[in-house]
Protein backbone atom coordinates (compact mmCIF):
# COMPACT_ATOMS: atom_id res chain seq x y z
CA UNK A 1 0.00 0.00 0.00
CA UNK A 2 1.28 3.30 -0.76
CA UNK A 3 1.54 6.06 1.77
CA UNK A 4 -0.86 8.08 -0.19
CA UNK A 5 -3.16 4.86 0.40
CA UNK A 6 -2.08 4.65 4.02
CA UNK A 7 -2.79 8.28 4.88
CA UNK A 8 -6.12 7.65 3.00
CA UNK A 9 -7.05 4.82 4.98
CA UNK A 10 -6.30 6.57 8.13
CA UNK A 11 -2.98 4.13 8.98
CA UNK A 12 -0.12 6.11 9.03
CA UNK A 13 -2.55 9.02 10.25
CA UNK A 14 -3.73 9.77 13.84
CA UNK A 15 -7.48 8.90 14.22
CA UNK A 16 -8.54 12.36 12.79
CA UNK A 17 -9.26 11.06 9.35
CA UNK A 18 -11.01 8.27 10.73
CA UNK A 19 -13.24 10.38 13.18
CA UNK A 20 -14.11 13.33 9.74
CA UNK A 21 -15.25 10.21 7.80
CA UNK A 22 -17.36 8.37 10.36
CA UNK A 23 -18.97 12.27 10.90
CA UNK A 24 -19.75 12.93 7.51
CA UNK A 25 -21.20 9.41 6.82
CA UNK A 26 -23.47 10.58 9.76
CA UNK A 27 -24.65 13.53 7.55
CA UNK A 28 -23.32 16.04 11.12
CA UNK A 29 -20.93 18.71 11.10
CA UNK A 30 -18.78 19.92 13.50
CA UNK A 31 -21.41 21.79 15.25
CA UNK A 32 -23.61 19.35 14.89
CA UNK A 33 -21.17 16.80 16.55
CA UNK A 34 -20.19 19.17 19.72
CA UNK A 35 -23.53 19.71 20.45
CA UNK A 36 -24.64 16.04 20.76
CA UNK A 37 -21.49 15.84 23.02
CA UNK A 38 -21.33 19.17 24.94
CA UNK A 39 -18.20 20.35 24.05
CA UNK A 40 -16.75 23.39 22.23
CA UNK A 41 -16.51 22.84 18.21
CA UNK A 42 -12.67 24.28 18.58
CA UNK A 43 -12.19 20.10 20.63
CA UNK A 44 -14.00 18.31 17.77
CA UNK A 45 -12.08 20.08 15.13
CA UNK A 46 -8.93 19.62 16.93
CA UNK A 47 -9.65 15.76 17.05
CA UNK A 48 -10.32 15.46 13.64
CA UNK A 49 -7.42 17.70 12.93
CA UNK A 50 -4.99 15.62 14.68
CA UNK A 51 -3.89 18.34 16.84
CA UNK A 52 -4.24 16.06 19.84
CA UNK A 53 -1.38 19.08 21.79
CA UNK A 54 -4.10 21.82 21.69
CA UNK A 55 -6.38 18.80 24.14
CA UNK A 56 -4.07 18.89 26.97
CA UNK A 57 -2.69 16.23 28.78
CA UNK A 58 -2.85 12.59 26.81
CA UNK A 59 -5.38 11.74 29.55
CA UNK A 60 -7.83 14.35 28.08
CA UNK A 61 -7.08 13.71 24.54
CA UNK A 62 -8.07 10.10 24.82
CA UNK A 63 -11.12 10.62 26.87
CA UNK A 64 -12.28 12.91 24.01
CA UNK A 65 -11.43 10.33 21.43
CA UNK A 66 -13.37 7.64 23.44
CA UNK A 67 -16.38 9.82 23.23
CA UNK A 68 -16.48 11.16 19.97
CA UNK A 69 -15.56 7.63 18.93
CA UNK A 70 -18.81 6.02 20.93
CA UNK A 71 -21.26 8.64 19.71
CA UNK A 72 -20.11 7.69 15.94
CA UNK A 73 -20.28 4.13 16.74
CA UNK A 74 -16.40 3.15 16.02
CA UNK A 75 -14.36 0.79 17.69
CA UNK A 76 -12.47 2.49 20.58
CA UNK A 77 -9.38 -0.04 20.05
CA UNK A 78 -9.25 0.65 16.30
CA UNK A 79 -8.80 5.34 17.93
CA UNK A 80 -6.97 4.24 19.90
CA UNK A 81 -4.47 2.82 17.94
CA UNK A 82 -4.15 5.83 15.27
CA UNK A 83 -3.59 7.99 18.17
CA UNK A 84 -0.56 5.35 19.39
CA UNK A 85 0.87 5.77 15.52
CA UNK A 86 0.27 9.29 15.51
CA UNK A 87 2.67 9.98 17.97
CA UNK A 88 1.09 13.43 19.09
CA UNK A 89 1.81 15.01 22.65
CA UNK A 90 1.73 18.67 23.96
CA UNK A 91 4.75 19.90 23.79
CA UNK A 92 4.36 20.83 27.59
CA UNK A 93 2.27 18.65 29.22
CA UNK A 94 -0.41 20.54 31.33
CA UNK A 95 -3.87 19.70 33.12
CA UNK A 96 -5.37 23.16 31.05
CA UNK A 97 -6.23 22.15 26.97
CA UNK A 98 -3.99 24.85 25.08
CA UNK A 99 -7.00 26.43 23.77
CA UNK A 100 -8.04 27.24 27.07
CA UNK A 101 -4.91 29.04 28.10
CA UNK A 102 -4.73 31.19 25.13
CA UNK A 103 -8.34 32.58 26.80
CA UNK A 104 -6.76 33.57 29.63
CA UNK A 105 -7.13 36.90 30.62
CA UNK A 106 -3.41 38.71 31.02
CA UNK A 107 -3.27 39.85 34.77
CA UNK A 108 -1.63 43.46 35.52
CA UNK A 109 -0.08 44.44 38.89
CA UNK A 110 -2.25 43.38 41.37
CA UNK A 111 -4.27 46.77 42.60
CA UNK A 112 -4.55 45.62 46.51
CA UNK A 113 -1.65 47.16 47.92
CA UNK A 114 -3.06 51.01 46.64
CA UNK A 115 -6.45 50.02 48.34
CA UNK A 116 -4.89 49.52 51.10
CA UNK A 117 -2.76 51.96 51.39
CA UNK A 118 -5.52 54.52 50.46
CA UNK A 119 -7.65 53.04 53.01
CA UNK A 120 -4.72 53.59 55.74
CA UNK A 121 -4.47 56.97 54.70
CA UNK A 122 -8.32 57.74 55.27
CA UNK A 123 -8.20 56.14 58.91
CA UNK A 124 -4.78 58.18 59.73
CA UNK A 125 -6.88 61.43 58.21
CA UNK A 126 -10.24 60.55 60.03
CA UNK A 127 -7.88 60.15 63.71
CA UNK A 128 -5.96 63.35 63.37
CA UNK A 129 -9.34 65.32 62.77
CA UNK A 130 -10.79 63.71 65.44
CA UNK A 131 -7.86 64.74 67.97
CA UNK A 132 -7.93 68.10 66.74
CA UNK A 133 -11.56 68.61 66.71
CA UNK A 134 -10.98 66.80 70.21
CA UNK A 135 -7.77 68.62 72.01
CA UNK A 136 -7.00 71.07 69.48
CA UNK A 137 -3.72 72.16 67.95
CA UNK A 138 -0.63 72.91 70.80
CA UNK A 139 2.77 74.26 69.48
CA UNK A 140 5.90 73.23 70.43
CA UNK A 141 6.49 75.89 73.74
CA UNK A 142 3.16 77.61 73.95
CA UNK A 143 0.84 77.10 77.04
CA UNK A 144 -2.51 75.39 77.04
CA UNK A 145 -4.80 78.09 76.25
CA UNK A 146 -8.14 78.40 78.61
CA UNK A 147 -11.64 78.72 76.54
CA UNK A 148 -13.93 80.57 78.46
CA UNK A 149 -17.66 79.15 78.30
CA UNK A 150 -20.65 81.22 78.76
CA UNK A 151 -18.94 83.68 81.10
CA UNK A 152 -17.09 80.90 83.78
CA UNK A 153 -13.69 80.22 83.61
CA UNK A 154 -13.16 76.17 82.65
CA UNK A 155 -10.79 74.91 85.24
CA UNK A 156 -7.56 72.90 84.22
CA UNK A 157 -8.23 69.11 83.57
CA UNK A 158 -8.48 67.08 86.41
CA UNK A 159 -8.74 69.53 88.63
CA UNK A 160 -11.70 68.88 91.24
CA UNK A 161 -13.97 71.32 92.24
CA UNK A 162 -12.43 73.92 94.99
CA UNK A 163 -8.88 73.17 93.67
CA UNK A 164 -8.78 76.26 91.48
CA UNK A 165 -6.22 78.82 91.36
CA UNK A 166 -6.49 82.19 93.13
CA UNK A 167 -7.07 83.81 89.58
CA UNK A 168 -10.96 83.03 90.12
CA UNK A 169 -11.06 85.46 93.24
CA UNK A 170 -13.36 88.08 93.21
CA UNK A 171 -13.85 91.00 94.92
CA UNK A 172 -16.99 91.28 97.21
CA UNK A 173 -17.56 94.82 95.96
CA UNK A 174 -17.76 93.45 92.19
CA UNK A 175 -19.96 90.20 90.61
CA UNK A 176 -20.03 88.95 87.39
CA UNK A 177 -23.01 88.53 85.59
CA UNK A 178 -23.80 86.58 82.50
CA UNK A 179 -26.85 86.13 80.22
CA UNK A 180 -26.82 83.06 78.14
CA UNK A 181 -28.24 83.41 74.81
CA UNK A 182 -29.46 86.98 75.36
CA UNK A 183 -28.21 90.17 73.74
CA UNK A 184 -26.08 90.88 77.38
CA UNK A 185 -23.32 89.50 75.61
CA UNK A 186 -20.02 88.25 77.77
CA UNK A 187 -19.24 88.67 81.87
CA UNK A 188 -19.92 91.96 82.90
CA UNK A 189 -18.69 92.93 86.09
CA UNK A 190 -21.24 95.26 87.73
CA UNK A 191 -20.14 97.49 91.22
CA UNK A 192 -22.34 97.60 93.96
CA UNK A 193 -21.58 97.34 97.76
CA UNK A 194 -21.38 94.49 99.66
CA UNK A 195 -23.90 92.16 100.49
CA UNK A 196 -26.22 94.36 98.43
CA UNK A 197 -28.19 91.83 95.59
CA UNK A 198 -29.72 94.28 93.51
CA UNK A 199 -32.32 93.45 91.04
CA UNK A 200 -30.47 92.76 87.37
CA UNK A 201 -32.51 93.24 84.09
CA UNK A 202 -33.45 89.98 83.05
CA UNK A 203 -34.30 88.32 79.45
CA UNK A 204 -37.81 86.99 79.69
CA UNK A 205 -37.37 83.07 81.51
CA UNK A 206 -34.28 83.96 83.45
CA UNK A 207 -33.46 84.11 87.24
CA UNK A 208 -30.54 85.99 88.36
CA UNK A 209 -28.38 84.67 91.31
CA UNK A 210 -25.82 85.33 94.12
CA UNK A 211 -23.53 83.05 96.25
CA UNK A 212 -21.78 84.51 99.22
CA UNK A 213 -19.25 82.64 100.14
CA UNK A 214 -18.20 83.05 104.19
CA UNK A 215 -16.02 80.33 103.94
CA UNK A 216 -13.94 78.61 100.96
CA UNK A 217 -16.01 76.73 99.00
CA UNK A 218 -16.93 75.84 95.45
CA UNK A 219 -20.13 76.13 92.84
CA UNK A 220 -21.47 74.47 90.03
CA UNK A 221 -24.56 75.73 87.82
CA UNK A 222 -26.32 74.81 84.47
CA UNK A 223 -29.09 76.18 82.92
CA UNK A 224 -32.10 75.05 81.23
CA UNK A 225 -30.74 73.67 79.07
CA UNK A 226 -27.84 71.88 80.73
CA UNK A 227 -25.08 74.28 79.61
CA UNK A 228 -23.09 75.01 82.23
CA UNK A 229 -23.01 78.68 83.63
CA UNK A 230 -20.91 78.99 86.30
CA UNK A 231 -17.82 76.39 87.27
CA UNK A 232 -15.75 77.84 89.78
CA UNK A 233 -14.05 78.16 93.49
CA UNK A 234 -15.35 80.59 95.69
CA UNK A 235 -12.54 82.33 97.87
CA UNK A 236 -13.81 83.14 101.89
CA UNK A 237 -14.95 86.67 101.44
CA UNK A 238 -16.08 86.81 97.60
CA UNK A 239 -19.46 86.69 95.73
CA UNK A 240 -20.32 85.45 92.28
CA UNK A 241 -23.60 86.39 90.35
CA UNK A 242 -25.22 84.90 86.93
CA UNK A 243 -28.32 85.34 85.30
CA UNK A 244 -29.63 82.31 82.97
CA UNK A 245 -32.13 80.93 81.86
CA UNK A 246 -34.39 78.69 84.33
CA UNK A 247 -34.49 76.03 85.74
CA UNK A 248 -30.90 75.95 87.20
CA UNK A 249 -29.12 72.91 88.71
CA UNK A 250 -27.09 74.10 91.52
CA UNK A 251 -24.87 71.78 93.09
CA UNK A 252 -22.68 74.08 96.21
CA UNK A 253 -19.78 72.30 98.58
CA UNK A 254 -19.53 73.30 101.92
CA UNK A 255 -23.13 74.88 101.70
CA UNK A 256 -23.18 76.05 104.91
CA UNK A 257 -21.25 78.56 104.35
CA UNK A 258 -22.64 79.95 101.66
CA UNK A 259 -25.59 82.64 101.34
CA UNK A 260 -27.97 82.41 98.34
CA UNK A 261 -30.12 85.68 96.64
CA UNK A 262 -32.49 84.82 93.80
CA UNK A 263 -33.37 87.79 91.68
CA UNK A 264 -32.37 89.93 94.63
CA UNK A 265 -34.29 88.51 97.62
CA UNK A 266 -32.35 86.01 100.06
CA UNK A 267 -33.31 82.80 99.93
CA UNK A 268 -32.74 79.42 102.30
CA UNK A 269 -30.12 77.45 100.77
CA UNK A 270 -31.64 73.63 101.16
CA UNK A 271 -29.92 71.60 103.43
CA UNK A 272 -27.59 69.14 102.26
CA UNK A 273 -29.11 65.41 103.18
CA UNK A 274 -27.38 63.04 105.47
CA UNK A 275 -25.46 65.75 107.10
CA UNK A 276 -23.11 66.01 104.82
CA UNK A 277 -21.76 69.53 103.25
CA UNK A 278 -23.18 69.43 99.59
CA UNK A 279 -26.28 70.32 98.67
CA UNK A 280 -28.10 70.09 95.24
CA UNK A 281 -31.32 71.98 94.51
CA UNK A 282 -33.20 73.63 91.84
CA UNK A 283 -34.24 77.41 91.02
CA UNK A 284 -37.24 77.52 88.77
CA UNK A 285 -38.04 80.52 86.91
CA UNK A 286 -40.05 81.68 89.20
CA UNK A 287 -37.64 82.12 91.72
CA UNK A 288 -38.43 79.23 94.41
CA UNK A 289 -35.58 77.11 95.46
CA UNK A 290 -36.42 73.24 95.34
């Protein structure tokens, strides 16, 4: 037989010959045949091409071959065989058919290290705001600076009440009074004589009020709307007067020796309970101490 013959007869072939013929006899084509057995038409026309390397590994390639040869009704032997005396293998042998690999997306630089850096960069942001919106900005040498809130002087942190410096003295013949949220603007330190609690203009809703202090002692007071007013030691000797808006929370320490004036008649300073020295109470805008 001569080769011409041979390659005719599918002998000195692979089995592709073999598996075009028994197709075609069938009256399918390639499309046709992949449907039927659920595979790409780029795997049946490899197999009848002979290109057994674009399959994969020879495990795959014969697998295929035992298929396509089953659905055509051929002898698996007979495929097997051409394949043998084809001599075909991929040139590198891998688990991944050929064709498969060329449809593999090329991958760039992976993009996870600038998400996460940009990420760190946001929480670094968000924490310095936060501080500064917290603590504020102090330069290298300068003091902390003291805000003054709604006419009382904020003491240092961690300072407890009655630990302030002398710098919160005042004078009996001089008080400070404050209006919160009125027109009166800040502190105003108004003269009159001692022991005198004369009547202050007042924004409708507010109560005006003086602490005598006999003996050293401290004060806290909020307003209506539980903004502090007054924060502050009172010195033996000294007076302190606000105006705010009522009701006010008074907390005093050592409250016995302190005198009270609400919108410039005395008034009975409650007594503390238990016999202790602090006493809490409440001035409502009409004046009464409860």
């Amino acid at each position: 037989m001569s080769d011409a013959a041979a390659a005719e007869a599918g002998l000195s072939s692979g089995p592709g010959p073999m598996l075009r013929r028994a197709r075609e006899a069938r009256g399918l084509t390639e499309q046709q045949a992949a449907e039927q057995l659920n595979l790409d038409a780029s795997i049946v026309s490899a197999l009848e091409r002979d290109d057994l390397a674009a399959l994969g590994a020879p495990v795959f390639a014969k697998g295929h071959l035992r298929r396509y040869g089953a659905m055509l009704g051929m002898v698996e032997d007979e495929l097997l065989a051409a394949y043998a005396r084809a001599g075909v293998q991929p040139e590198v042998p891998t688990l991944v058919p050929r064709a498969r690999q060329d449809m593999v997306p090329v991958r760039g630089r992976p993009k996870w290290p600038w998400v996460a850096g940009g990420a760190l960069l946001f929480l670094l942001a968000a924490g310095l705001a936060a501080y500064v919106s917290e603590y504020g900005l102090r330069w290298p040498g300068g003091g902390a600076e003291s805000v003054a809130t709604d006419g009382f002087a904020a003491p240092a942190p961690g300072t407890a009440p009655g630990a302030a410096g002398a710098a919160t003295e005042m004078p009996q013949d001089a008080a400070t009074a404050t209006f919160p949220g009125s027109d009166a603007g800040p502190a105003v330190a108004l003269a009159r004589p001692p022991g005198e609690a004369a009547p202050l203009p007042l924004p409708q809703g507010h109560v005006s009020v003086v602490l005598t202090f006999t003996t050293d002692s401290w004060a806290e007071v909020y307003d209506g709307s539980g903004q502090a007013v007054l924060y502050d030691l009172g010195r033996a000797g000294s007076q302190r007067s606000i105006a705010a808006a009522a009701p006010l929370s008074v907390t005093i320490g050592n409250a016995p020796g302190v005198t009270l004036a609400v919108n410039g008649r005395p008034a009975t300073l409650p007594a503390p309970p238990g016999g202790g020295t602090v006493a809490r109470f409440r001035i409502e805008a009409d004046g009464s101490v409860r």
